[in-house]
Protein backbone atom coordinates (compact mmCIF):
# COMPACT_ATOMS: atom_id res chain seq x y z
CA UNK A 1 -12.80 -87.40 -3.06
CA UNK A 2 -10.44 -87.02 0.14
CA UNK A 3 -7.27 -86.10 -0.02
CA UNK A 4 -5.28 -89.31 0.39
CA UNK A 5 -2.53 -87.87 2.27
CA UNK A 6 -1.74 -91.06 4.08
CA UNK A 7 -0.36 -92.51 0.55
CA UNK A 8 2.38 -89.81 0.09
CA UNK A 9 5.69 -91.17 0.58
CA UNK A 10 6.75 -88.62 3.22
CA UNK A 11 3.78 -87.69 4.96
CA UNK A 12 3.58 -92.13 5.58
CA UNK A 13 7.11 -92.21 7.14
CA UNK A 14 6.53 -89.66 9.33
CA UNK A 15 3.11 -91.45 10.49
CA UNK A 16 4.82 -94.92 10.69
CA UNK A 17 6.69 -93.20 13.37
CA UNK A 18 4.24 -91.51 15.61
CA UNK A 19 3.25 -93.14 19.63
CA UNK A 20 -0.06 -94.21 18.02
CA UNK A 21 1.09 -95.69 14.95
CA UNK A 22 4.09 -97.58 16.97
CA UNK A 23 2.83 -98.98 20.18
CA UNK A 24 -1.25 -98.75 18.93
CA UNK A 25 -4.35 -97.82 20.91
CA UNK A 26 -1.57 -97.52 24.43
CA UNK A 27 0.17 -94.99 22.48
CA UNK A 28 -2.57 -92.51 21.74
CA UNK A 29 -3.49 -90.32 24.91
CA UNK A 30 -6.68 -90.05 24.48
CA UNK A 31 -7.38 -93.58 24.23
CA UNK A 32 -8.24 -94.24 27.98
CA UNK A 33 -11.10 -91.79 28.02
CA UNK A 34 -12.07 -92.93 24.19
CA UNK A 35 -11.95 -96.49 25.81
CA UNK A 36 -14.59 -95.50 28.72
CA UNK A 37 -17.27 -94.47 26.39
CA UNK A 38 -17.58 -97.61 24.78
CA UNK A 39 -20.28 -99.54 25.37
CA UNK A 40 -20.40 -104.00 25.27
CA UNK A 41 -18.46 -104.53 22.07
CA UNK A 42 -19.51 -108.36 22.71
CA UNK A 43 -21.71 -109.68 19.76
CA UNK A 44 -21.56 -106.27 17.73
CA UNK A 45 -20.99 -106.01 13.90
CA UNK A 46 -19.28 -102.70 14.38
CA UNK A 47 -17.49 -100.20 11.41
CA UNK A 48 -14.71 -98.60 11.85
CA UNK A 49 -14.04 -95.12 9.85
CA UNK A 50 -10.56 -94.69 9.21
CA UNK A 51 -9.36 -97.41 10.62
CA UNK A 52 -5.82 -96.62 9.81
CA UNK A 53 -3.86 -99.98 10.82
CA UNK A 54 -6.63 -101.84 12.67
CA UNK A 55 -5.71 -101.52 15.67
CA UNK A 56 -9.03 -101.06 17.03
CA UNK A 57 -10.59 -103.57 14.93
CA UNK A 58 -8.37 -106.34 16.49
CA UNK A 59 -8.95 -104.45 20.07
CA UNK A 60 -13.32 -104.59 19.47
CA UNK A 61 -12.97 -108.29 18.36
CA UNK A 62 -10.83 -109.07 21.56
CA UNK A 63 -13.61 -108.07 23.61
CA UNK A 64 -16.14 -110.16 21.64
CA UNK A 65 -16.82 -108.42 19.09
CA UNK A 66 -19.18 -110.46 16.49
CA UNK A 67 -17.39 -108.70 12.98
CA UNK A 68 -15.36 -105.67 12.12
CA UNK A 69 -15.26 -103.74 8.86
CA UNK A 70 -12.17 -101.74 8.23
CA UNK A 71 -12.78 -98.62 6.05
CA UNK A 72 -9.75 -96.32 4.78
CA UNK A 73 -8.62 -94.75 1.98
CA UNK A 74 -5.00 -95.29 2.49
CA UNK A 75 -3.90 -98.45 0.34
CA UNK A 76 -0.80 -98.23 2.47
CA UNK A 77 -2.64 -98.46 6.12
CA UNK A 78 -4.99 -100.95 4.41
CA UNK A 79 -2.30 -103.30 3.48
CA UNK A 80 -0.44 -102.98 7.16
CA UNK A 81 -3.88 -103.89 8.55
CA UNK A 82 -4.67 -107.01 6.46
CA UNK A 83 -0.64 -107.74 6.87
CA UNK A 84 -1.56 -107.76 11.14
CA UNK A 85 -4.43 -109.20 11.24
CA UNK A 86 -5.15 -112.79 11.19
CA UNK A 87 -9.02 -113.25 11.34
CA UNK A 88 -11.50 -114.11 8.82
CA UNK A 89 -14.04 -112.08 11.46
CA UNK A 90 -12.50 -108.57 10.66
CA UNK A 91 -12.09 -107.43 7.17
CA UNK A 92 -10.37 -104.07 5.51
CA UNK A 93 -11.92 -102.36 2.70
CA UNK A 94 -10.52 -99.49 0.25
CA UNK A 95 -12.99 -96.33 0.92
CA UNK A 96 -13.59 -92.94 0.13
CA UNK A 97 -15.43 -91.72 3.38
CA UNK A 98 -16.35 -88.32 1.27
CA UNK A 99 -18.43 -90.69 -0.46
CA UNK A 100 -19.44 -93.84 1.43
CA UNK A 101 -22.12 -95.54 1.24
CA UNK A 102 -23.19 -98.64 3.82
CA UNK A 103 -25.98 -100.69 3.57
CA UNK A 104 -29.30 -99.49 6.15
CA UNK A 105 -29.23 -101.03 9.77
CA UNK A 106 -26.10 -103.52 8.97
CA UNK A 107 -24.36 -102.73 12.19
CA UNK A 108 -24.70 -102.79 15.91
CA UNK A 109 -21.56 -99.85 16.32
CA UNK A 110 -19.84 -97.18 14.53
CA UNK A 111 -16.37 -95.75 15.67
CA UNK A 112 -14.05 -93.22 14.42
CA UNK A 113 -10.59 -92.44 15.37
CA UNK A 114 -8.95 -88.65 14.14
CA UNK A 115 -10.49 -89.47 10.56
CA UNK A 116 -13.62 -86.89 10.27
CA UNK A 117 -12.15 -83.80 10.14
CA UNK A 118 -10.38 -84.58 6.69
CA UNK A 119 -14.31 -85.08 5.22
CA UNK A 120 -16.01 -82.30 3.92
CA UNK A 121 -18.68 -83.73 4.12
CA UNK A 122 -19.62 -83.99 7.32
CA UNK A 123 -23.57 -84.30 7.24
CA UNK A 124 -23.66 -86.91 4.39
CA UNK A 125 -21.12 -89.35 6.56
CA UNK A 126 -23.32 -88.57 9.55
CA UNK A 127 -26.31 -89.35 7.90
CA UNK A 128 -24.87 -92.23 6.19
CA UNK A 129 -23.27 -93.65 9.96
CA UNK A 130 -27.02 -93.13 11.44
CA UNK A 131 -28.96 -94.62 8.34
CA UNK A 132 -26.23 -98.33 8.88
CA UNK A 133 -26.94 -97.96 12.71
CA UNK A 134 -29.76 -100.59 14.32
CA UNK A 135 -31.92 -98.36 16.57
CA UNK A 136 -30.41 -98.19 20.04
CA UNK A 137 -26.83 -98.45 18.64
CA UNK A 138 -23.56 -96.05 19.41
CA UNK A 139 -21.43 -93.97 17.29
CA UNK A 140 -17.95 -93.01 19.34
CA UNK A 141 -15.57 -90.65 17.56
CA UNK A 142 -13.02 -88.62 17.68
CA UNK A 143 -11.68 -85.14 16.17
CA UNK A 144 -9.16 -82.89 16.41
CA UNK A 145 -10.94 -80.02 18.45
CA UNK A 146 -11.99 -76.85 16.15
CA UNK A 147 -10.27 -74.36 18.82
CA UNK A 148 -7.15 -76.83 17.92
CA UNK A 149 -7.55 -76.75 14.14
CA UNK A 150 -7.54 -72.67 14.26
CA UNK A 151 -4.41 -71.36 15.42
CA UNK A 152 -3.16 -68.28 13.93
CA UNK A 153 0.54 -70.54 13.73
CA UNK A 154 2.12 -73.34 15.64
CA UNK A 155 3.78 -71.63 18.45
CA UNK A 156 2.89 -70.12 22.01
CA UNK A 157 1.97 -66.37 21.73
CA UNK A 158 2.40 -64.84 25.20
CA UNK A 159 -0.05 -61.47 26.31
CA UNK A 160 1.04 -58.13 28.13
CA UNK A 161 1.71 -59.71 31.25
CA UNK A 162 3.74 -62.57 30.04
CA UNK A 163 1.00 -65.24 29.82
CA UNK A 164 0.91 -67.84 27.22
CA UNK A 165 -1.96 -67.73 24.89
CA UNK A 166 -3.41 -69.69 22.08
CA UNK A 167 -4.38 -67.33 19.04
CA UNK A 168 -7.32 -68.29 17.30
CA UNK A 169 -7.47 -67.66 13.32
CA UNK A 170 -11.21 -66.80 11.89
CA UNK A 171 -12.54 -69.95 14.45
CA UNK A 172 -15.98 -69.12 13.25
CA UNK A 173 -15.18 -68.98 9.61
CA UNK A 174 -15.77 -73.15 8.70
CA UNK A 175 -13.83 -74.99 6.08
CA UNK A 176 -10.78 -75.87 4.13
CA UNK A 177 -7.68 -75.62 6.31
CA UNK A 178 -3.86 -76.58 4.92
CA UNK A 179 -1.73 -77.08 7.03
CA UNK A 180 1.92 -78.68 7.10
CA UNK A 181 1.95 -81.65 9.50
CA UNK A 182 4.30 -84.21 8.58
CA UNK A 183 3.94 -83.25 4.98
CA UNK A 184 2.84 -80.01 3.01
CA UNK A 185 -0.27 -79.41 2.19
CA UNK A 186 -2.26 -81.31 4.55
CA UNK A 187 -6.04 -80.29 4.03
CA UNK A 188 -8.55 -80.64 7.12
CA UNK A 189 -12.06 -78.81 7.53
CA UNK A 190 -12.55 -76.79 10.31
CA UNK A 191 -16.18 -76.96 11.94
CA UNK A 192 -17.25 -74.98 14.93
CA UNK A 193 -18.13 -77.37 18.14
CA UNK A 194 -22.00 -76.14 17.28
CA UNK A 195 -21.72 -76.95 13.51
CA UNK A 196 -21.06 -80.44 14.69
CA UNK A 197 -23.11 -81.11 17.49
CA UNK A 198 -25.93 -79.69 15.64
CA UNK A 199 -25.26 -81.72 12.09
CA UNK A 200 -25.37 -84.80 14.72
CA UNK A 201 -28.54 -83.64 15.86
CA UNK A 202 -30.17 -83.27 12.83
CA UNK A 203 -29.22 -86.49 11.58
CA UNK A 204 -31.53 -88.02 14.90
CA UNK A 205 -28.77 -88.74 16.76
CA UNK A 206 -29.29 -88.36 20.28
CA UNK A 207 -25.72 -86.55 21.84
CA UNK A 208 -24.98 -89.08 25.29
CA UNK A 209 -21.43 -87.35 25.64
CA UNK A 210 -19.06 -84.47 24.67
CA UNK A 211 -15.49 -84.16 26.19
CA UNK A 212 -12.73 -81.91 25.48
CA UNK A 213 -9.91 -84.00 26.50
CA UNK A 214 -7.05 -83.23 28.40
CA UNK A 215 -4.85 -84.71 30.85
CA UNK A 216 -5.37 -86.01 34.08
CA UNK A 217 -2.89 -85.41 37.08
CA UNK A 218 -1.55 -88.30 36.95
CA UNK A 219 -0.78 -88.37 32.73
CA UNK A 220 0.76 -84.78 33.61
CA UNK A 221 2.85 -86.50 36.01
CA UNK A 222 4.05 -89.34 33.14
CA UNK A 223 3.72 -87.21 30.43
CA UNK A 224 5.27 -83.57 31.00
CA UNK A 225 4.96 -82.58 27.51
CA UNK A 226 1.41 -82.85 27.95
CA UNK A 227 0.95 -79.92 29.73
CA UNK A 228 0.14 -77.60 26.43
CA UNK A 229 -3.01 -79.82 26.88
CA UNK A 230 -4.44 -78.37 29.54
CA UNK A 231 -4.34 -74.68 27.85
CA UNK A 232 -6.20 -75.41 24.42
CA UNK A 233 -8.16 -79.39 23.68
CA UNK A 234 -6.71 -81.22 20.98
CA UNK A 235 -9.15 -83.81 20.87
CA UNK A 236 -12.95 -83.70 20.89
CA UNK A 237 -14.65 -86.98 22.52
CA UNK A 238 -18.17 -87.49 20.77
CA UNK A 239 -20.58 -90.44 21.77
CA UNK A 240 -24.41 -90.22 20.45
CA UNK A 241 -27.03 -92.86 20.30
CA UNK A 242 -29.46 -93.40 17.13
């Protein structure tokens, strides 16, 4: 099972709080680039892994979206989604995404927001995704990026000459990471960028587009916190095709 982190008194508060969780898909910063991958939402019965408190459920079904299923294991985001949402189209379900299972070529889209890298799992979800996917249809997600998930600690190191650097910690050893991020104990699994691509691959997924986001010039310029971003990706942008 995945750890239900979202649930924990402490770790929830401090979530509640964050850009995203506040002012929704205008609060993230990677949503713009996340937003040009999509394809036509109109007509498609899409699934959304991790759905958190649906605010891209209500976005896909504002665009035309023909049904939206809402999977997360947090009873708490769960309930905040059903609480927002008024719209017998999009429903929220209870999951495990260790251990889903969806019924074979049942939807038209798959998408994924900052959810994946707390599954171990990774090639049964993908294989489950692909197996619920008509032909032709698009699986967008995102991830925190592996070079992000394997610091050696939270702060800038600096080099010799005074340069900032960003210390890696066993990158090409894969697995169980625990961190503290809003709450002890947080576990994620670290996967190299080839682990993932590949897994994706071998699933029959065709890759249509990989991007290691950072800022623009002109979210540096409204955003100057941002600028870590441009030294080490925290996101990794995935679109593939079954």
């Amino acid at each position: 099972m995945a750890q239900n982190i979202y649930d924990r008194a402490e770790f929830f508060a401090g979530y509640s709080d964050l850009s995203r969780s506040v002012r929704g898909l205008a609060g993230a910063s990677e949503w713009p680039a996340v937003q040009a991958l999509l394809p036509d939402l109109a007509g498609k019965r899409i699934v959304d892994l991790g759905c958190g408190f649906g605010w891209f459920a209500r976005f896909a079904r504002s665009q035309g979206a023909a049904s939206v299923l809402g999977l997360d294991i947090s009873e708490n985001r769960i309930a905040r989604a059903r609480a927002e949402t008024t719209d017998a189209a999009t429903t929220y379900e209870i999951a495990d995404l260790e251990h889903l299972r969806l019924a074979e070529a049942s939807f038209d889209f798959a998408y994924s927001s900052l959810a994946l890298h707390y599954i171990e799992d990774f090639a049964g979800i993908v294989a489950t995704v692909h197996d619920a996917l008509l032909p032709g249809s698009h699986f967008v997600f995102t991830i925190e990026h592996p070079i992000y998930m394997a610091p050696t600690n939270p702060d800038w190191a600096t080099d010799a000459a005074g340069r900032r650097i960003w210390p890696l910690d066993r990158y090409s050893v894969e697995g169980s990471r625990t961190t503290d991020w809003l709450a002890k104990g947080v576990i994620k699994h670290h996967r190299k960028l080839g682990t993932t691509l590949n897994t994706l691959i071998a699933a029959g997924f065709s890759i249509r587009h990989v991007e290691e986001w950072s800022p623009n010039d002109q979210e540096l310029r409204d955003n100057s916190d941002w600028a870590t971003e441009m030294d080490r990706p925290m996101f990794l942008l995935i679109s593939v095709q079954r």
